[in-house]
N, C-alpha and C. Protein backbone atom coordinates (compact mmCIF):
# COMPACT_ATOMS: atom_id res chain seq x y z
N UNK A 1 77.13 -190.01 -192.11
CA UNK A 1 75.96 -190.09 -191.26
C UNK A 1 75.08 -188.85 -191.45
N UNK A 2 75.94 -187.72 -191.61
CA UNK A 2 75.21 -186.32 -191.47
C UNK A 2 74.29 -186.34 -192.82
N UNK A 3 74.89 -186.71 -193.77
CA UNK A 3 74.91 -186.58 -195.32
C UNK A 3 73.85 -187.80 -195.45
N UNK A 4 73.23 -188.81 -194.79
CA UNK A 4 72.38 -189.46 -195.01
C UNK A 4 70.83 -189.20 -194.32
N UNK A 5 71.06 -188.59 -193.32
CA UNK A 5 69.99 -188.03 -192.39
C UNK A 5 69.58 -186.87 -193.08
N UNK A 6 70.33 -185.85 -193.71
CA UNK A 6 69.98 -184.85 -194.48
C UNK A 6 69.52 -184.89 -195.45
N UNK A 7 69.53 -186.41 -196.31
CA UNK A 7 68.91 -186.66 -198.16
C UNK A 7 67.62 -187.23 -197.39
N UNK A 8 67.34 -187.88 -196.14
CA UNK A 8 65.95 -188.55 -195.64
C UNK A 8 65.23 -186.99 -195.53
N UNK A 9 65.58 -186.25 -194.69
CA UNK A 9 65.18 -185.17 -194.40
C UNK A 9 64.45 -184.35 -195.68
N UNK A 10 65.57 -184.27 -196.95
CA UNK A 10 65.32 -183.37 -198.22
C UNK A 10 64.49 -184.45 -198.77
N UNK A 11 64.23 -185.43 -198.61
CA UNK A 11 63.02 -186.51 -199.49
C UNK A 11 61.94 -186.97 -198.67
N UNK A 12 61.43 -185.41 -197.22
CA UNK A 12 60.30 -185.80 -196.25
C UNK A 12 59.94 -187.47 -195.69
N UNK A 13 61.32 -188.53 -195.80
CA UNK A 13 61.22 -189.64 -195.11
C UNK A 13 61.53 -189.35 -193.58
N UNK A 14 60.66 -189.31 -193.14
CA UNK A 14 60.85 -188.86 -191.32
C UNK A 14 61.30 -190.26 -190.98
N UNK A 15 60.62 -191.43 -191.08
CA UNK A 15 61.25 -192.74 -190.39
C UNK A 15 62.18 -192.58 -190.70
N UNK A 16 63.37 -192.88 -192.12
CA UNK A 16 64.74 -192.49 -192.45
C UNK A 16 65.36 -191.65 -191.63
N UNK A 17 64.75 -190.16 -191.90
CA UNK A 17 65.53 -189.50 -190.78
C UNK A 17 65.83 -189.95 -189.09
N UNK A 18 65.20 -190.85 -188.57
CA UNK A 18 64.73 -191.06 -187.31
C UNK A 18 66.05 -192.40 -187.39
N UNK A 19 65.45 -193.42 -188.51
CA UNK A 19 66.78 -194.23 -188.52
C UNK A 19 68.33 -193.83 -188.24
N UNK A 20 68.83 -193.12 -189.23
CA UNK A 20 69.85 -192.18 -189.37
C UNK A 20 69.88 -191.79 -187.91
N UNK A 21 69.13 -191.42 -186.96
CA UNK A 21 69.28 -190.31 -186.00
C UNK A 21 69.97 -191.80 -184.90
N UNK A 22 69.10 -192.99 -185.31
CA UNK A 22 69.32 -194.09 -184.01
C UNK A 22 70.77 -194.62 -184.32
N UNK A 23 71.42 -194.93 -185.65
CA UNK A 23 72.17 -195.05 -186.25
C UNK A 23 74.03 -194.71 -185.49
N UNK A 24 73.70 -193.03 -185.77
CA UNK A 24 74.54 -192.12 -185.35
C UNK A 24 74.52 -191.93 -184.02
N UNK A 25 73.60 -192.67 -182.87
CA UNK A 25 73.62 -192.31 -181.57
C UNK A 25 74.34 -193.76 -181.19
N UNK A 26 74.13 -194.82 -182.02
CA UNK A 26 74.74 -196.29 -182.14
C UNK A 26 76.97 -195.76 -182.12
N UNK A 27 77.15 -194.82 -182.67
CA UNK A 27 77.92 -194.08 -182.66
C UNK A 27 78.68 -194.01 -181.65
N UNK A 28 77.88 -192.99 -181.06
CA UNK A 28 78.12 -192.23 -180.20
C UNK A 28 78.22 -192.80 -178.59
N UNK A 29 77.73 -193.67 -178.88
CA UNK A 29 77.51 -194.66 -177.36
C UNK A 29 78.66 -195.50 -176.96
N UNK A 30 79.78 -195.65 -178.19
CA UNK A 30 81.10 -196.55 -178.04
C UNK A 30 82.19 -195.58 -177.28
N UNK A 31 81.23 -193.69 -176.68
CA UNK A 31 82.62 -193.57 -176.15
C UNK A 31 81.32 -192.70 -175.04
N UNK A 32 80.88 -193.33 -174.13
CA UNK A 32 79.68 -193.10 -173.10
C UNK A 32 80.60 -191.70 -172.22
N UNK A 33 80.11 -190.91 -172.12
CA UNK A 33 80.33 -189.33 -171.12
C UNK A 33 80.91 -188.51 -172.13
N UNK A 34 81.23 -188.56 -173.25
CA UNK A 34 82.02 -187.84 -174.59
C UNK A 34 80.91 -187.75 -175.43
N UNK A 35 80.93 -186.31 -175.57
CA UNK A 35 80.23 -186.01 -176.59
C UNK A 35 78.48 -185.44 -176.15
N UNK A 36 78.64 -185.43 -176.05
CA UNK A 36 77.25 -185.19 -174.64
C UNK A 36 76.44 -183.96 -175.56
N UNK A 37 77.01 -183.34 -175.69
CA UNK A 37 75.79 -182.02 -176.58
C UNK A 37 75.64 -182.68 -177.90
N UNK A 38 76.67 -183.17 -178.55
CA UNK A 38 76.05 -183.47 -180.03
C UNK A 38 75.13 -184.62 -179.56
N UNK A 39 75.29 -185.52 -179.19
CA UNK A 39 74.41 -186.59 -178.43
C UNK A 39 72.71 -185.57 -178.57
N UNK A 40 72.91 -185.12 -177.54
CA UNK A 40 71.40 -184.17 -177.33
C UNK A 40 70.92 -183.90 -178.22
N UNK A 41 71.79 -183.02 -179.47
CA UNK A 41 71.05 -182.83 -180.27
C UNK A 41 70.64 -183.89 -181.61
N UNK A 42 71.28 -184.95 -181.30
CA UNK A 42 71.20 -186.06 -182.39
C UNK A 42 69.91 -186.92 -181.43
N UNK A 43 69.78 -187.03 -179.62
CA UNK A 43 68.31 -187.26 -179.92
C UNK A 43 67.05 -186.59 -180.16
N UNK A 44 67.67 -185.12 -180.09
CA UNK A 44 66.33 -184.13 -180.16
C UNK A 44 65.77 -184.08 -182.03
N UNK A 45 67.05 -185.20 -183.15
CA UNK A 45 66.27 -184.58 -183.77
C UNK A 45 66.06 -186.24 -184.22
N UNK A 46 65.90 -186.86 -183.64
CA UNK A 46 65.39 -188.46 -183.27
C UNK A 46 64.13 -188.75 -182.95
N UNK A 47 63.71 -187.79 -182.36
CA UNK A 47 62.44 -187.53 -181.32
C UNK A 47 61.62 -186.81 -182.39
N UNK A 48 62.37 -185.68 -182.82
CA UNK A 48 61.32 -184.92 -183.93
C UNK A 48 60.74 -185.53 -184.99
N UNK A 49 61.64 -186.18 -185.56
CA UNK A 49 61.65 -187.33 -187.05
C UNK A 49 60.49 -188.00 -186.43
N UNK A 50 60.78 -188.33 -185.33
CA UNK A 50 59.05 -189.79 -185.23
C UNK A 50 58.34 -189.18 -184.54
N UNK A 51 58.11 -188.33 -184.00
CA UNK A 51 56.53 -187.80 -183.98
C UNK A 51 56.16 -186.89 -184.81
N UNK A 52 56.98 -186.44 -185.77
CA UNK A 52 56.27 -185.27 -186.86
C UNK A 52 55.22 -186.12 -187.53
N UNK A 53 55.14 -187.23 -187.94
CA UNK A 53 53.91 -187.12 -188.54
C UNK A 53 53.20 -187.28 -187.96
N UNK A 54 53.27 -187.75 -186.79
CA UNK A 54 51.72 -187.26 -185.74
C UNK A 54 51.10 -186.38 -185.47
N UNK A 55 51.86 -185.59 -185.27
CA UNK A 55 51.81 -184.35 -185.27
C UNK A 55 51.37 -183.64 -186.00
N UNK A 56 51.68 -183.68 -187.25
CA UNK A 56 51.46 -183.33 -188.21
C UNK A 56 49.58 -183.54 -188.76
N UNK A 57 49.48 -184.62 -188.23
CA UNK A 57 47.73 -185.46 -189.05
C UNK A 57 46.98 -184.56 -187.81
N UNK A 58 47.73 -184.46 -186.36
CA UNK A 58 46.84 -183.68 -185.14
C UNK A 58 46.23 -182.35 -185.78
N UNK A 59 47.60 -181.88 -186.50
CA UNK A 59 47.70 -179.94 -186.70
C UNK A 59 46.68 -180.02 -188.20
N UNK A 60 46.42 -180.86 -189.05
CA UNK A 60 45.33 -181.40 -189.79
C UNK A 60 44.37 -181.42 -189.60
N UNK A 61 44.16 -182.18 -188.66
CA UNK A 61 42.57 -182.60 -188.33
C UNK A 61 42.14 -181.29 -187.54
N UNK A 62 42.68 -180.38 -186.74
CA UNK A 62 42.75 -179.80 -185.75
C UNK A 62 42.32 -178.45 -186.69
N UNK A 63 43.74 -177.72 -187.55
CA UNK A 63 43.85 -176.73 -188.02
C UNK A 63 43.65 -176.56 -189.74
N UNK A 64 43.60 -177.55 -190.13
CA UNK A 64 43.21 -178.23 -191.13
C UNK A 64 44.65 -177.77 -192.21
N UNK A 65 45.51 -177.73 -191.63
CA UNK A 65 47.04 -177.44 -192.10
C UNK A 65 47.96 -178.15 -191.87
N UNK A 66 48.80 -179.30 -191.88
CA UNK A 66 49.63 -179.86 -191.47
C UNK A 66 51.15 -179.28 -191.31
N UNK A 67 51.94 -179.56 -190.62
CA UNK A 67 52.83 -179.48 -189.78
C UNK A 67 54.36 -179.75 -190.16
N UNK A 68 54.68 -180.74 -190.61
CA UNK A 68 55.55 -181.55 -191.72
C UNK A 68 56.75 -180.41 -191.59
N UNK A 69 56.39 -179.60 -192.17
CA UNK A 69 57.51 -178.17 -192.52
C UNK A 69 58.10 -177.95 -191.56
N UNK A 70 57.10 -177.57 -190.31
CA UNK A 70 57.66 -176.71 -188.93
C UNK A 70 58.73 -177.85 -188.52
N UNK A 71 58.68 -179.28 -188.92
CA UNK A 71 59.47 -180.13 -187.87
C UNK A 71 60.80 -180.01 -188.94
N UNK A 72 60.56 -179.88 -190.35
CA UNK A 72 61.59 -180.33 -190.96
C UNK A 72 62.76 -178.88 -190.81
N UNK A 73 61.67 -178.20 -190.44
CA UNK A 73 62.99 -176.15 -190.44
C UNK A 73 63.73 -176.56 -188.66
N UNK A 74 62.76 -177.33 -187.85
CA UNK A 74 63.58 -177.40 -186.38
C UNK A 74 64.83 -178.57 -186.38
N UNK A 75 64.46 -179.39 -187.39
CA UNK A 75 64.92 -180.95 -187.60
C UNK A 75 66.38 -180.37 -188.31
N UNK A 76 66.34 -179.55 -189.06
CA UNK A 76 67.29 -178.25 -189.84
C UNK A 76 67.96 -177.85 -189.36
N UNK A 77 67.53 -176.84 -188.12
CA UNK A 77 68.28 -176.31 -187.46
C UNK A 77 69.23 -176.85 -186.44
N UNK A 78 69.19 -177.96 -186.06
CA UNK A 78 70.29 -178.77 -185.07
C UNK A 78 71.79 -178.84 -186.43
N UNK A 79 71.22 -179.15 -187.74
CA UNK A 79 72.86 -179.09 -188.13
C UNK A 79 73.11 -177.70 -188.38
N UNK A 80 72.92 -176.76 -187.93
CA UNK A 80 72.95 -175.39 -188.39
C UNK A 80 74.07 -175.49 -187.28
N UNK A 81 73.90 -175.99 -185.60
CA UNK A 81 74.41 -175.58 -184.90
C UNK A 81 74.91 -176.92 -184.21
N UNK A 82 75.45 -177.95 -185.20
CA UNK A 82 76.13 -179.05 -184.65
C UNK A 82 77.29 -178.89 -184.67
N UNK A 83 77.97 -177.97 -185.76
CA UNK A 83 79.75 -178.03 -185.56
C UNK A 83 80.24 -177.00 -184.43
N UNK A 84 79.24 -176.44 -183.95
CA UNK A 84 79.39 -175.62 -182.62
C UNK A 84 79.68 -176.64 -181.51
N UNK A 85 78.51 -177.30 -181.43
CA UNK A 85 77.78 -178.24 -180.26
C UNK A 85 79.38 -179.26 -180.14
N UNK A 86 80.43 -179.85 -181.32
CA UNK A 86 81.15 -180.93 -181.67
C UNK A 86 82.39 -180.21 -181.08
N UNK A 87 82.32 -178.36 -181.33
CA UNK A 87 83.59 -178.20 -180.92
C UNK A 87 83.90 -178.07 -179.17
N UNK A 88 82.25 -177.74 -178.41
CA UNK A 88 82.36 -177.45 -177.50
C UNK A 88 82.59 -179.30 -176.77
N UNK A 89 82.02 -179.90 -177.28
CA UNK A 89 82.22 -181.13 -176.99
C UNK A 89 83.77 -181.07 -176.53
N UNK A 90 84.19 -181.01 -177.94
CA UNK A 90 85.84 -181.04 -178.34
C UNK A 90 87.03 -180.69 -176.96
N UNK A 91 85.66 -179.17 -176.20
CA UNK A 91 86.77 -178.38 -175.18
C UNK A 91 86.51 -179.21 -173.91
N UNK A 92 85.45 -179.46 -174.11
CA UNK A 92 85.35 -180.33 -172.58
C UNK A 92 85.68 -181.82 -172.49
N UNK A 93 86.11 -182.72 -173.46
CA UNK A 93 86.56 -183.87 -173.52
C UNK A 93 88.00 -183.99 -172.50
N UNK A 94 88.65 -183.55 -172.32
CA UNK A 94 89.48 -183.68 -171.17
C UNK A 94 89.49 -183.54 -169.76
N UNK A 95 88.24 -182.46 -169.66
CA UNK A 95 88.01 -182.66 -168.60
C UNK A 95 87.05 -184.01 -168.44
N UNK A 96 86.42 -184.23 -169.33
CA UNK A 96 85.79 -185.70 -169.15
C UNK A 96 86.11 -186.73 -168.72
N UNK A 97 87.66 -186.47 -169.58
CA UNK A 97 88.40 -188.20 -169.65
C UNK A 97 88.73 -188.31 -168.13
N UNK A 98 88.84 -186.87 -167.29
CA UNK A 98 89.35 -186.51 -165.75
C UNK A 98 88.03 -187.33 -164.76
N UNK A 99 86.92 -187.77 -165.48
CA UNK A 99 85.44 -187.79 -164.65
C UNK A 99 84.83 -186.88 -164.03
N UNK A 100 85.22 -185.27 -164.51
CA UNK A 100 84.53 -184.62 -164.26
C UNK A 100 83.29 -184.42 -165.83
N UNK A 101 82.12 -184.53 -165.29
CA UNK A 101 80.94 -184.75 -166.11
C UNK A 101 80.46 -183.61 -167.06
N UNK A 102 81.40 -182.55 -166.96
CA UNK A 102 80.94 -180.97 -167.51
C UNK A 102 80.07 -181.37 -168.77
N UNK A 103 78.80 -180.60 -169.00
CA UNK A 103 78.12 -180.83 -169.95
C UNK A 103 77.38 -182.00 -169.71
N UNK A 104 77.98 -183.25 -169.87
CA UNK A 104 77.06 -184.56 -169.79
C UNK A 104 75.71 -184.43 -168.47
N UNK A 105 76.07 -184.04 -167.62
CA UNK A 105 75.54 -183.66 -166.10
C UNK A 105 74.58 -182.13 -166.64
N UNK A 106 74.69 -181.60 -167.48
CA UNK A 106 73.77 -180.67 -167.44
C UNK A 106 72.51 -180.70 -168.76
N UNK A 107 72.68 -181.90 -169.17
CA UNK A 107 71.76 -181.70 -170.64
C UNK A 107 70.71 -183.07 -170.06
N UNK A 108 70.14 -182.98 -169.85
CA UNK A 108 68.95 -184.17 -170.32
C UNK A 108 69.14 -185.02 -171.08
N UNK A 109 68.35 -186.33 -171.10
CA UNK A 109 68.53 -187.41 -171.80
C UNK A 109 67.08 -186.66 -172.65
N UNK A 110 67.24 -187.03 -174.19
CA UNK A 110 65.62 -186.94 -174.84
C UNK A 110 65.12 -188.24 -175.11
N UNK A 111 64.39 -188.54 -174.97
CA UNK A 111 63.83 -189.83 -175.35
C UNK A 111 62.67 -189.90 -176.70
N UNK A 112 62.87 -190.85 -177.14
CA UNK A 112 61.91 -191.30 -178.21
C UNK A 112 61.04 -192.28 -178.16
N UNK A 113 59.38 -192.16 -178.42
CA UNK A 113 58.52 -192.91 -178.61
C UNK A 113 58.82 -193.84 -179.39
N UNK A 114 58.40 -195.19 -178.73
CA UNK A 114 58.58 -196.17 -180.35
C UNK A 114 57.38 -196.01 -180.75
């Protein structure tokens, strides 16, 4: 999953990347209150993938520079700090399985434009 979102990413396909991102959250949803930070950051970089090129034509028309880059170094940085995000997951999964919500209860849902 990681390894396919990352060749969309290295070949500037943002929809791909965005696929990949809906993909891996398709995932993640077969075990609902587990996993909760990688979650976050798999929709934060869900969210980025589909509005960068909007974004991007705004910072264009606007600055007459487009944007593309800045999303793909932030879009970057979530796997910089996903095997962190997987292990902390990792520590709080028992208390999960207990229904106490640690983590899940403190992160936001991100949402994506269709």
């Amino acid at each position: 999953m990681i390894a396919k979102i990352k060749a969309s990413l290295d070949n500037d396909d943002y929809a791909g990347t965005a696929v990949g991102a809906r993909e891996w959250l398709q995932q993640l949803e077969k075990n609902p209150g587990f996993h909760c930070l990688e979650r976050h950051f798999v929709e934060s970089m869900g969210r980025a993938a589909t509005i960068a090129p909007q974004q991007s034509k705004l910072a264009k028309e606007n600055l007459g520079i487009g944007s593309l880059w800045v999303s793909k170094i932030f879009i970057k940085s979530h796997f910089d700090l996903m095997q962190q995000a997987q292990e902390l997951d990792s520590k709080a999964a028992p208390l999960q399985a207990q229904g106490i919500a640690i983590i899940c209860q403190d992160i936001p849902p991100i949402t994506t434009p269709n």
